[in-house]
Protein backbone atom coordinates (compact mmCIF):
# COMPACT_ATOMS: atom_id res chain seq x y z
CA UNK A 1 0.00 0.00 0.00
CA UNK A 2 3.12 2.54 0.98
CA UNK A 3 4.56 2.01 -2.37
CA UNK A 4 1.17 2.82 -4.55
CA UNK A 5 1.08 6.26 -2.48
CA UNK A 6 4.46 7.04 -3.58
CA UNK A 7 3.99 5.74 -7.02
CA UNK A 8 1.05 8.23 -7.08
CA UNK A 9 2.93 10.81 -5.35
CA UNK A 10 5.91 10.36 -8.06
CA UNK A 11 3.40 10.74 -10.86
CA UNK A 12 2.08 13.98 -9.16
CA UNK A 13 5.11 15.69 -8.60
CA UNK A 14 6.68 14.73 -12.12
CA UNK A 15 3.04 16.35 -13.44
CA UNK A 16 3.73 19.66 -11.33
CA UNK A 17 7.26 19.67 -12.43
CA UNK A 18 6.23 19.46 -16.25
CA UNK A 19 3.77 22.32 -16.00
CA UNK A 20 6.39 24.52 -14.06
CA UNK A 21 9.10 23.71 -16.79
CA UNK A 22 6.73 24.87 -19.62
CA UNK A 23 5.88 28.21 -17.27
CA UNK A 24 9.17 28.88 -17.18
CA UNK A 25 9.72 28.38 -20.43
CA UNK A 26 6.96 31.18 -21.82
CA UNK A 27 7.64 33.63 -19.51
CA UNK A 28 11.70 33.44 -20.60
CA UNK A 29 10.17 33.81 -24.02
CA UNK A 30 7.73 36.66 -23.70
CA UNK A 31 10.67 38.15 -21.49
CA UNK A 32 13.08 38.05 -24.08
CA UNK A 33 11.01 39.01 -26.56
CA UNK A 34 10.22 42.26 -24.19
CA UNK A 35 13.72 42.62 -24.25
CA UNK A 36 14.58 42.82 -27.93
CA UNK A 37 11.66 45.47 -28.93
């Protein structure tokens, strides 16, 4: 039972990581793109 929680935990956290690496990535891009106008 311990390991399904962190299985589902892993999952989760890879999820929020994937969503914060493609945040990052547009604001870099609409901050560059500020930057060279």
């Amino acid at each position: 039972m311990k390991n399904l929680k962190m299985l589902l935990w892993g999952k989760f956290y890879q999820m929020i990581y994937a969503f914060l690496q493609c945040v990052i990535e547009i604001i870099l891009l609409s901050y560059f793109t500020i930057i060279k106008y």
